[in-house]
C-alpha atoms as a PDB file:
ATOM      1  CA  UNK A   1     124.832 -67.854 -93.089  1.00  0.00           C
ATOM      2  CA  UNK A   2     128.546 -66.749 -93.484  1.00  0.00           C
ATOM      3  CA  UNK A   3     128.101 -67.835 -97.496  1.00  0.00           C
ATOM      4  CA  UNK A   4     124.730 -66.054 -97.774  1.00  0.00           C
ATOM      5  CA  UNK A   5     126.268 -62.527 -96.136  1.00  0.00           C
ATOM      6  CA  UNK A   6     129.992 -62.728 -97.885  1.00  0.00           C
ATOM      7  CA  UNK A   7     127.515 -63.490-101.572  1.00  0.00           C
ATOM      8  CA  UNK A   8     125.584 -60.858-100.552  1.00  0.00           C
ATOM      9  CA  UNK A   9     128.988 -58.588 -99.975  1.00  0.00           C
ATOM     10  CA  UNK A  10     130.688 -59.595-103.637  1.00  0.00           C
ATOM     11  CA  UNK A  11     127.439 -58.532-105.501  1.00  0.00           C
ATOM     12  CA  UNK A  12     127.162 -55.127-103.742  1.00  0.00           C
ATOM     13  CA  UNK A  13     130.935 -54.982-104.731  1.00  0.00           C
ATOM     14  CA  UNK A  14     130.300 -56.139-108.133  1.00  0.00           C
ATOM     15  CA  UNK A  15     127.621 -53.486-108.480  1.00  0.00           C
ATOM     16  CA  UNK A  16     129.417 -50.544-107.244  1.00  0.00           C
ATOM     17  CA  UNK A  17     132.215 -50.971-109.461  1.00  0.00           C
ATOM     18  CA  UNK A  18     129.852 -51.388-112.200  1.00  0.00           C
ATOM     19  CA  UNK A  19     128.759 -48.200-111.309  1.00  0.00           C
ATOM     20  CA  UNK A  20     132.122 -46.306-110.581  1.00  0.00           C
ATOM     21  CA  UNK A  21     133.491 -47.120-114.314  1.00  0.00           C
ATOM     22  CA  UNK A  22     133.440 -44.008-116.064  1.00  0.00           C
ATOM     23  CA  UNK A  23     131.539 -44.609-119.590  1.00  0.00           C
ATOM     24  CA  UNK A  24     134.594 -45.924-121.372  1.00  0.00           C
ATOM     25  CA  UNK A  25     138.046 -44.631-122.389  1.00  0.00           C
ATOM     26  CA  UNK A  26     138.838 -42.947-125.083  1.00  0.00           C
ATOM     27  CA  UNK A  27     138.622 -45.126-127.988  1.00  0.00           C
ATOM     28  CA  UNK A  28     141.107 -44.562-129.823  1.00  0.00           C
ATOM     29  CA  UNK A  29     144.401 -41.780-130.064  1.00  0.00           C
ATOM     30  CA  UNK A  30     145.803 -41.651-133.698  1.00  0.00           C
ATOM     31  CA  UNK A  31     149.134 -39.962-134.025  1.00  0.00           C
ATOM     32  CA  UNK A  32     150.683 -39.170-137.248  1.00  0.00           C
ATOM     33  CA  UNK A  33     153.614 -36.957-138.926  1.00  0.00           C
ATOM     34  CA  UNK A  34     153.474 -34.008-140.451  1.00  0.00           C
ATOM     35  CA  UNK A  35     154.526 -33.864-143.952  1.00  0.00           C
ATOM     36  CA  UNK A  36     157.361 -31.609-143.118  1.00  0.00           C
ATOM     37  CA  UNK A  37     158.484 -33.531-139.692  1.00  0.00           C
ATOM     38  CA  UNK A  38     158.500 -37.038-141.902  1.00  0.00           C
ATOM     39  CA  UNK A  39     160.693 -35.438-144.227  1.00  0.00           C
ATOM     40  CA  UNK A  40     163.084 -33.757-141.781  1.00  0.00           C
ATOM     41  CA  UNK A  41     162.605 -37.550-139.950  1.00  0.00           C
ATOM     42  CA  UNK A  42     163.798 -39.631-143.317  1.00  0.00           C
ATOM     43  CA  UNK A  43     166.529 -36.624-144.049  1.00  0.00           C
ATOM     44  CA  UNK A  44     168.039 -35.547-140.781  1.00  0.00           C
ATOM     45  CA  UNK A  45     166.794 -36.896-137.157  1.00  0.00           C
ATOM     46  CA  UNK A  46     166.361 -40.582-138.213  1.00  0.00           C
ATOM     47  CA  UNK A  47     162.640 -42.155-138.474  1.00  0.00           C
ATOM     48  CA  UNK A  48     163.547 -44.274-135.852  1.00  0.00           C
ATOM     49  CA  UNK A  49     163.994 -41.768-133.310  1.00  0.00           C
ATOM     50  CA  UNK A  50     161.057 -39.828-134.519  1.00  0.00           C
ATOM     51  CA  UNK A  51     158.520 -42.958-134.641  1.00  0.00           C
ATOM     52  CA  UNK A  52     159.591 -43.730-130.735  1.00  0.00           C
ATOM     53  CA  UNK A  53     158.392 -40.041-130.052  1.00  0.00           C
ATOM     54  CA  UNK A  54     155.135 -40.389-131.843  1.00  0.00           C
ATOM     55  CA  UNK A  55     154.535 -43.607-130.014  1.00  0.00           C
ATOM     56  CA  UNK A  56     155.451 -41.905-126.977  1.00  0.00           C
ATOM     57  CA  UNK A  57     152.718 -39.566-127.035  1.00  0.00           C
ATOM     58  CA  UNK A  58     150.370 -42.224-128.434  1.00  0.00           C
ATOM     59  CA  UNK A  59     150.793 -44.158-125.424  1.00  0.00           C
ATOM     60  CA  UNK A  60     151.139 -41.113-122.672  1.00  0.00           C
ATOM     61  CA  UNK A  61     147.580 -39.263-124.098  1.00  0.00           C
ATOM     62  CA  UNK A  62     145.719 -42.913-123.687  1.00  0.00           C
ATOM     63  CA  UNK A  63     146.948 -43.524-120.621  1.00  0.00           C
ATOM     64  CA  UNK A  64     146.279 -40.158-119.456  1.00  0.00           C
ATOM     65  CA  UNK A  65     142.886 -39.930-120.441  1.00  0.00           C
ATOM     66  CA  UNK A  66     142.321 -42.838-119.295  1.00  0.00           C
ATOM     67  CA  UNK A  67     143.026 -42.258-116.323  1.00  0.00           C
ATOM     68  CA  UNK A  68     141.424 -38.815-115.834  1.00  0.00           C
ATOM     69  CA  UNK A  69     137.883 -40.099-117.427  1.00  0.00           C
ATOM     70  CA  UNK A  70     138.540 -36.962-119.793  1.00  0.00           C
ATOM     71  CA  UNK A  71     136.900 -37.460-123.230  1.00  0.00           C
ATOM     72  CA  UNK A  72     135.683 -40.677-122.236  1.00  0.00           C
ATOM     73  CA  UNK A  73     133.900 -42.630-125.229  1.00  0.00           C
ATOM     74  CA  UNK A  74     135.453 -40.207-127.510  1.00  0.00           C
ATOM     75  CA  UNK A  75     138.748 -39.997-130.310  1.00  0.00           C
ATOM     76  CA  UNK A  76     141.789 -37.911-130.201  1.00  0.00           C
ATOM     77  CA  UNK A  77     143.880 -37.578-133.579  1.00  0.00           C
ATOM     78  CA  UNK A  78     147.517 -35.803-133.227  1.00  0.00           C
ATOM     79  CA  UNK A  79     150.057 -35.126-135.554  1.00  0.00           C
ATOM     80  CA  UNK A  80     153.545 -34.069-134.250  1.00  0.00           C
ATOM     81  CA  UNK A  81     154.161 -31.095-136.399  1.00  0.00           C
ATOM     82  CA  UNK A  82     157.966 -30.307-135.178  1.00  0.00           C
ATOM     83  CA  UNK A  83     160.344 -32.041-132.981  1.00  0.00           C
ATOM     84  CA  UNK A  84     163.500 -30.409-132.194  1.00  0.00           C
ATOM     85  CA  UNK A  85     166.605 -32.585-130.184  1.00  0.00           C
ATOM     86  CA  UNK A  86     168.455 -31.393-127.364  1.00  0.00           C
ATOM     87  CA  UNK A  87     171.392 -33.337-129.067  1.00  0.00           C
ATOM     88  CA  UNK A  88     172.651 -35.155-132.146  1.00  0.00           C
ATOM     89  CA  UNK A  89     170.259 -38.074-132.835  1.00  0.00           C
ATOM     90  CA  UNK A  90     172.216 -40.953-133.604  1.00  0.00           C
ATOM     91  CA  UNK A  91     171.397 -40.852-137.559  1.00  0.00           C
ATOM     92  CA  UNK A  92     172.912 -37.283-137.325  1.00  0.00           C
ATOM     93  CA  UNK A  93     176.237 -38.565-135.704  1.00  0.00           C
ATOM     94  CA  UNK A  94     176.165 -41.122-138.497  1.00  0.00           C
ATOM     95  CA  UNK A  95     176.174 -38.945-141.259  1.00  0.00           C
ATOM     96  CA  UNK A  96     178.548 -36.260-139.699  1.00  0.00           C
ATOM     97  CA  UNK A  97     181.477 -37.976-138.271  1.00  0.00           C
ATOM     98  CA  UNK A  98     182.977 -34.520-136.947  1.00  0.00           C
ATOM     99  CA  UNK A  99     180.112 -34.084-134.554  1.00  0.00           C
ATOM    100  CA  UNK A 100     179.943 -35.026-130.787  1.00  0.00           C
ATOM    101  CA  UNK A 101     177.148 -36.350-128.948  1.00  0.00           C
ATOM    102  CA  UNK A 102     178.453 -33.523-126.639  1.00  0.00           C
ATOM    103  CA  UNK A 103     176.991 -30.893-128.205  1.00  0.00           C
ATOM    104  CA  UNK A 104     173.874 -29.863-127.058  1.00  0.00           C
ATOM    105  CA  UNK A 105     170.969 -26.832-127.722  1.00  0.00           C
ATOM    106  CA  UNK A 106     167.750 -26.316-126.629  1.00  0.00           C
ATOM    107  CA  UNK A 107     164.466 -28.847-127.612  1.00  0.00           C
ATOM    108  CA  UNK A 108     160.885 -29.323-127.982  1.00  0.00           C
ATOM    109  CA  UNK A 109     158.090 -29.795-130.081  1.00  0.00           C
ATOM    110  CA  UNK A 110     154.750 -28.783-132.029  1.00  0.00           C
ATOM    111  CA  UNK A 111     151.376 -30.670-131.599  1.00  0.00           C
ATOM    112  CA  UNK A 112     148.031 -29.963-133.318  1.00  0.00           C
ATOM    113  CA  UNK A 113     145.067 -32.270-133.600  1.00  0.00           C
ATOM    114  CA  UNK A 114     141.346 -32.467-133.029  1.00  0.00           C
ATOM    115  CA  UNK A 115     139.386 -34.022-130.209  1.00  0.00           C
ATOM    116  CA  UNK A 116     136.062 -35.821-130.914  1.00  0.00           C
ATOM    117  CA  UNK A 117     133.657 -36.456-128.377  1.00  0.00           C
ATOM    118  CA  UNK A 118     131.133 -39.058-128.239  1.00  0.00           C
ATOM    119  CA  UNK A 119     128.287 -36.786-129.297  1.00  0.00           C
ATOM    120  CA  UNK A 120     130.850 -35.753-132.412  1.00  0.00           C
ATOM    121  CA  UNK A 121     131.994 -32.549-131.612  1.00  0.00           C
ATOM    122  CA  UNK A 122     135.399 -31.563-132.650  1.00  0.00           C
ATOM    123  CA  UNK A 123     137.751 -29.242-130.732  1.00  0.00           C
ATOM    124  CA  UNK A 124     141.115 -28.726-132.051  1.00  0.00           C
ATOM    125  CA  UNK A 125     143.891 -28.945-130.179  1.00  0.00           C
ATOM    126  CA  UNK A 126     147.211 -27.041-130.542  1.00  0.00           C
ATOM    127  CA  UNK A 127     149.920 -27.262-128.556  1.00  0.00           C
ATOM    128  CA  UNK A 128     153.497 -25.594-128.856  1.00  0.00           C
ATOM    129  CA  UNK A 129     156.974 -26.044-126.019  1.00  0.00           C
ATOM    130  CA  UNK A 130     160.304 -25.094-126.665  1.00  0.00           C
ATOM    131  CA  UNK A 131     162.716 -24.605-123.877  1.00  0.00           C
ATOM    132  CA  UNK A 132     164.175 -21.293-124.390  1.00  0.00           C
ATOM    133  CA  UNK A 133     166.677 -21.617-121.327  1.00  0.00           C
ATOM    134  CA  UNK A 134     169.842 -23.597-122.339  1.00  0.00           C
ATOM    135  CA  UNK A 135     171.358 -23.968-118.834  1.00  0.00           C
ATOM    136  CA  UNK A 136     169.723 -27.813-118.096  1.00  0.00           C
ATOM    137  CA  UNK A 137     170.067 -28.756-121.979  1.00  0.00           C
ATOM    138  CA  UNK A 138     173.312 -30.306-121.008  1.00  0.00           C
ATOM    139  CA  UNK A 139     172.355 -32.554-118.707  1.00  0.00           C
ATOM    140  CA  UNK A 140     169.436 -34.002-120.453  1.00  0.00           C
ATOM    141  CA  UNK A 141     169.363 -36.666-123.383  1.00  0.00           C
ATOM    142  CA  UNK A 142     168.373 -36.341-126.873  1.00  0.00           C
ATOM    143  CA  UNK A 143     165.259 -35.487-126.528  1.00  0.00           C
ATOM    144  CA  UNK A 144     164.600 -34.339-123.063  1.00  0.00           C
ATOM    145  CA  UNK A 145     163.125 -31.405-124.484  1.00  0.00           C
ATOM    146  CA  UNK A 146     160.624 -33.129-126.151  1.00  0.00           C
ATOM    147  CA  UNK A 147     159.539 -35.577-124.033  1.00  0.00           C
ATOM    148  CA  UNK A 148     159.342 -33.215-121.183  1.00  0.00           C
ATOM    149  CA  UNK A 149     156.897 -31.249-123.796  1.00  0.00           C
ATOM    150  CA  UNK A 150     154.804 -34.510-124.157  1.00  0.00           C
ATOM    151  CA  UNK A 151     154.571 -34.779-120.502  1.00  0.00           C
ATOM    152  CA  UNK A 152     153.245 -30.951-120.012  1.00  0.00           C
ATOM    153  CA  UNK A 153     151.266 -31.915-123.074  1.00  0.00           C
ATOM    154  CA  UNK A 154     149.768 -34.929-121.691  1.00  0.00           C
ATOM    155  CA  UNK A 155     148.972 -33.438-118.517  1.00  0.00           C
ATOM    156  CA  UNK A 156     147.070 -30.464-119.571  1.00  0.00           C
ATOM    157  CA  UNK A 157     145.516 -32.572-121.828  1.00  0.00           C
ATOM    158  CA  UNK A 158     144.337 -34.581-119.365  1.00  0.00           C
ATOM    159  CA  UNK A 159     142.505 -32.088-117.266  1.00  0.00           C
ATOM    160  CA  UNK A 160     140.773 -30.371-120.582  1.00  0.00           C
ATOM    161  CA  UNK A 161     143.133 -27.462-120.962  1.00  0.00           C
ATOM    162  CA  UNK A 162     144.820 -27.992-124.260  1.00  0.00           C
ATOM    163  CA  UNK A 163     141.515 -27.847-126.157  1.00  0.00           C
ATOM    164  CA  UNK A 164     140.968 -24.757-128.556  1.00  0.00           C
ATOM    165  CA  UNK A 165     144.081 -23.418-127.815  1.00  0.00           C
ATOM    166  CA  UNK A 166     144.914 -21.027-130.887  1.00  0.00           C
END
């Protein structure tokens, strides 16, 4: 009887979580350079430090959205328009001995992109955060600025408010 009732007990589980998935994540998030970031990338920041960014958001959007059920079934494709450190990347110190990993400005970074649902409608997506206040630039690494963009990025992403933002 104890068999029959705890059987019994795993299917209903079984079923409900069957039931609770949302209809899939998002299939896929694509993010790419711009032509004028890959450039600046190759020339000044390092590609390096730029390709951990873009993989960055990669993984931060599909995790979000995952998580959130928003766009669910769907395709998000990014390009990183503009990334700007907080402090010398370490291609920059390279190629300018005189400067010092202590000097420091203020960061951020450009996003634009479409979002396709699963019934193939496209939103686009823009998204644009620069610190303008200099006074916790110091404290921060290289790209604090940028990856604390991603993060505001990311979540209003997540709850649908980055969409057709002009």
């Amino acid at each position: 009887m104890r068999t029959l009732v705890f059987a019994a007990f795993a299917l209903l589980g079984l079923a409900g979580s069957a039931l609770a998935d949302p209809l899939s994540t998002v299939s896929s998030v694509q993010v790419t350079l711009g032509a004028e970031l890959a450039k600046k990338a190759a020339d000044d920041y390092g590609v390096r430090d730029v390709d951990r960014l873009a993989s960055e958001l990669q993984a931060d959007v599909q995790r979000e959205l995952h998580r959130t059920g928003v766009l669910a079934g769907g395709r998000v494709e990014l390009t990183l328009i503009d990334v700007r450190p907080n402090r010398p990347t370490f291609k920059q110190l390279g190629d300018r001995p005189g400067l010092s990993y202590e000097s420091f400005g203020t960061g951020g970074l450009a996003i634009e992109g479409r979002a396709i649902s699963v019934d193939g409608d496209v939103t686009p997506i823009r998204y644009t955060w620069y610190e303008t206040d200099i006074h916790d630039s110091r404290i921060g690494g290289t790209w604090a600025d940028a990856q604390h963009g991603i993060d505001r990025f990311v979540f209003q992403l997540g709850r649908g408010k980055v969409y057709a933002r002009r």
